[in-house]
C-alpha atoms as a PDB file:
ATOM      1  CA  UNK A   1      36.285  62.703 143.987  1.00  0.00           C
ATOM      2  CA  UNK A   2      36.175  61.649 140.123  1.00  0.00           C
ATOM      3  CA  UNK A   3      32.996  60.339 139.098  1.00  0.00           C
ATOM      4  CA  UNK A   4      31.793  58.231 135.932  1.00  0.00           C
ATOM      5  CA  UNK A   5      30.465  60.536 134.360  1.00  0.00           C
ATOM      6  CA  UNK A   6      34.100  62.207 134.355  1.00  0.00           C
ATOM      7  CA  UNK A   7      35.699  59.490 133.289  1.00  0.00           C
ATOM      8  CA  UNK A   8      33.596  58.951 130.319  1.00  0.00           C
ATOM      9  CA  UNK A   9      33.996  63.033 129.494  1.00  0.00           C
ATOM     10  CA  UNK A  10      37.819  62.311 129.867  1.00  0.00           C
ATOM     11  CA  UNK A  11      37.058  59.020 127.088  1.00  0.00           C
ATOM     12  CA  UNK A  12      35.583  60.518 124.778  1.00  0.00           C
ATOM     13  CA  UNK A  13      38.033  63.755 125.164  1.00  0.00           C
ATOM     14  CA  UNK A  14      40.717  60.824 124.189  1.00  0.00           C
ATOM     15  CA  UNK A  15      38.454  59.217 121.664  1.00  0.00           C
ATOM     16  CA  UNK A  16      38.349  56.071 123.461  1.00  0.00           C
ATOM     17  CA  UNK A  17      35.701  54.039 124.428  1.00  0.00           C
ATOM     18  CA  UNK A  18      34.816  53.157 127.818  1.00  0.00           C
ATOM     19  CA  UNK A  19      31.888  51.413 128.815  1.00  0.00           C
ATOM     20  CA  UNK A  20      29.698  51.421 131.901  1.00  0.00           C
ATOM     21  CA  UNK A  21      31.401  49.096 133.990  1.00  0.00           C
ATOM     22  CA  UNK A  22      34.939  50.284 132.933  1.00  0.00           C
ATOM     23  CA  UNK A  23      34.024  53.600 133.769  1.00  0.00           C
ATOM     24  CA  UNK A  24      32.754  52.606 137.417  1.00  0.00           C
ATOM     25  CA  UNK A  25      36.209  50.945 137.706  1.00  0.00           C
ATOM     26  CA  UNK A  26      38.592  53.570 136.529  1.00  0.00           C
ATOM     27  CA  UNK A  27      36.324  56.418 138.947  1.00  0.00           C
ATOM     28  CA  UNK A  28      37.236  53.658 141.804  1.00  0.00           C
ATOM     29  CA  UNK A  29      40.957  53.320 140.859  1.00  0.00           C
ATOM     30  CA  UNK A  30      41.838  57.249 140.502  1.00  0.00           C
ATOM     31  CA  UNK A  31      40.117  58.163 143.452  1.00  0.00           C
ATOM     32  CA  UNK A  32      42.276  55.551 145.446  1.00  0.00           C
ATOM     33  CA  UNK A  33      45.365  57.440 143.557  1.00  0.00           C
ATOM     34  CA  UNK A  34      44.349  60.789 144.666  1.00  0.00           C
ATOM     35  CA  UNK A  35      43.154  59.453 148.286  1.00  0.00           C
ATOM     36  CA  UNK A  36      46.813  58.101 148.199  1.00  0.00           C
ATOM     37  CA  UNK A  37      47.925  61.825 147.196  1.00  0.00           C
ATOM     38  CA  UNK A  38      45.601  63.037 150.134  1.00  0.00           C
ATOM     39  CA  UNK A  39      47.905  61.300 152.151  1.00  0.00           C
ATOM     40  CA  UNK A  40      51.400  62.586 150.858  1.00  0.00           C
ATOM     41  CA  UNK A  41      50.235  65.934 151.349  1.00  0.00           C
ATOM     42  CA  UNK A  42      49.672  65.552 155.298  1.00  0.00           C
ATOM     43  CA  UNK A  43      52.964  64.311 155.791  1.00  0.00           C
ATOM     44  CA  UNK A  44      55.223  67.222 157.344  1.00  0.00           C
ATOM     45  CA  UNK A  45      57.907  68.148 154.830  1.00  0.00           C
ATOM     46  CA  UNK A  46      58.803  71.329 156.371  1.00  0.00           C
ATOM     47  CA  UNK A  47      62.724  70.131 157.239  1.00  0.00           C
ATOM     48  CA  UNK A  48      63.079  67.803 154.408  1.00  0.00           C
ATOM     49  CA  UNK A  49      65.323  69.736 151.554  1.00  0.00           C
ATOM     50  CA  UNK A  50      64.040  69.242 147.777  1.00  0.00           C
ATOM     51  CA  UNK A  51      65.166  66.072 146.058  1.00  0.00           C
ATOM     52  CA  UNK A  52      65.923  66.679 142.603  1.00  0.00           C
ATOM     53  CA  UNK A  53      67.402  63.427 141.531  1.00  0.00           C
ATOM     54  CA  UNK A  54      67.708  60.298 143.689  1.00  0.00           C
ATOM     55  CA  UNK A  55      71.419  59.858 142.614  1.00  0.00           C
ATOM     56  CA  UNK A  56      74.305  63.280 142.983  1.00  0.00           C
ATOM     57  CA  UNK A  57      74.463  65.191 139.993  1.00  0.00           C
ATOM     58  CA  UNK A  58      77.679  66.269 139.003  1.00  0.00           C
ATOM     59  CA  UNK A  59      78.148  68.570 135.903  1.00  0.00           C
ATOM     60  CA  UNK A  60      80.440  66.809 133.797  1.00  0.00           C
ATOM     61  CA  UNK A  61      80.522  69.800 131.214  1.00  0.00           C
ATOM     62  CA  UNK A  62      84.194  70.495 129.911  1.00  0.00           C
ATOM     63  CA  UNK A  63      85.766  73.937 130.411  1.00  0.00           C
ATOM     64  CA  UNK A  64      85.183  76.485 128.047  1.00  0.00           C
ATOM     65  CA  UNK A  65      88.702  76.566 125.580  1.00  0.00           C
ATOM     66  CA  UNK A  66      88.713  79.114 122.454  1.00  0.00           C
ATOM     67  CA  UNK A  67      89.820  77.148 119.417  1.00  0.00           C
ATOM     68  CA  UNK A  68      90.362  78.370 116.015  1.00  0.00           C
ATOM     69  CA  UNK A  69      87.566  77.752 113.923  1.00  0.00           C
ATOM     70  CA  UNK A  70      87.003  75.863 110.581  1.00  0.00           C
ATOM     71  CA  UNK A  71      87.576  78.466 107.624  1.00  0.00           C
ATOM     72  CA  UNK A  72      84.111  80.096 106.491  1.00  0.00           C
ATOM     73  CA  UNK A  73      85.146  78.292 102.491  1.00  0.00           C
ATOM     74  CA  UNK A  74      85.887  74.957 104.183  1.00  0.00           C
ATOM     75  CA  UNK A  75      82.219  75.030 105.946  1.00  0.00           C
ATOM     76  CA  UNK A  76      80.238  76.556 103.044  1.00  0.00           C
ATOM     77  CA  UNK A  77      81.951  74.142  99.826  1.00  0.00           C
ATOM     78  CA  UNK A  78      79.892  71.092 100.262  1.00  0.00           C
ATOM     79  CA  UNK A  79      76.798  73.552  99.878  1.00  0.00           C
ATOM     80  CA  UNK A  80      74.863  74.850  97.156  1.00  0.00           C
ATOM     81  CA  UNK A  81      72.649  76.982  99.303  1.00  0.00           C
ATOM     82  CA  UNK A  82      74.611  79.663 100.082  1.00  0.00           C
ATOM     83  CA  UNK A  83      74.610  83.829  99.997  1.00  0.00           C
ATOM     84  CA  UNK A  84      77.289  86.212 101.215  1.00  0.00           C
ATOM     85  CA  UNK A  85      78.724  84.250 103.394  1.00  0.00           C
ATOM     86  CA  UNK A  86      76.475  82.288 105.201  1.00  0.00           C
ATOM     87  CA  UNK A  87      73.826  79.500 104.506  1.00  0.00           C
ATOM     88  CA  UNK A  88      70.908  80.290 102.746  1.00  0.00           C
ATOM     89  CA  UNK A  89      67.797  78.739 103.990  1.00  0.00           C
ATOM     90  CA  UNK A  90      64.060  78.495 103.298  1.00  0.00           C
ATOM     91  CA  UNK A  91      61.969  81.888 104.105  1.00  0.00           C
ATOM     92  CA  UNK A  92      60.018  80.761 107.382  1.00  0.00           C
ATOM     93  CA  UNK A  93      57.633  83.784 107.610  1.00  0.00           C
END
């Protein structure tokens, strides 16, 4: 059971403010959520498979083809950034 007191801990976590009566009516709102939650969990799932997605899911991914690449000048001439061969970038560490 969430009381007011935790919802005004969780408002001023978020930086918002909630006053007295807001607070009394939020604790009365998510404990009807998680009463409703109580509920889902006695329902007996056991045969029920795992739904994933309401709708089939087919992979629609193309097959994997070798193709001849671009040529390594072609990639690297629009760039000024660039070192033996590859891009040169930014040290991150």
């Amino acid at each position: 059971m969430i009381t007011k007191e935790e919802v005004e801990h969780v408002g001023w976590l978020a930086r918002i403010e909630i006053d007295e009566k807001e607070s009394d009516e939020y604790a009365e709102k998510l404990n009807s959520v998680l009463d409703y939650f109580g509920q889902l969990d006695e329902v007996d799932t056991e045969d029920v498979p795992p739904t994933y997605h309401v709708m089939d899911v087919v992979n629609v991914f193309r097959e994997d083809e070798v193709k001849e690449s671009m040529p390594q000048e072609v990639v690297l001439a629009n760039t000024e950034h660039k070192k033996e061969g590859n891009f040169k970038s930014p040290k991150i560490m």
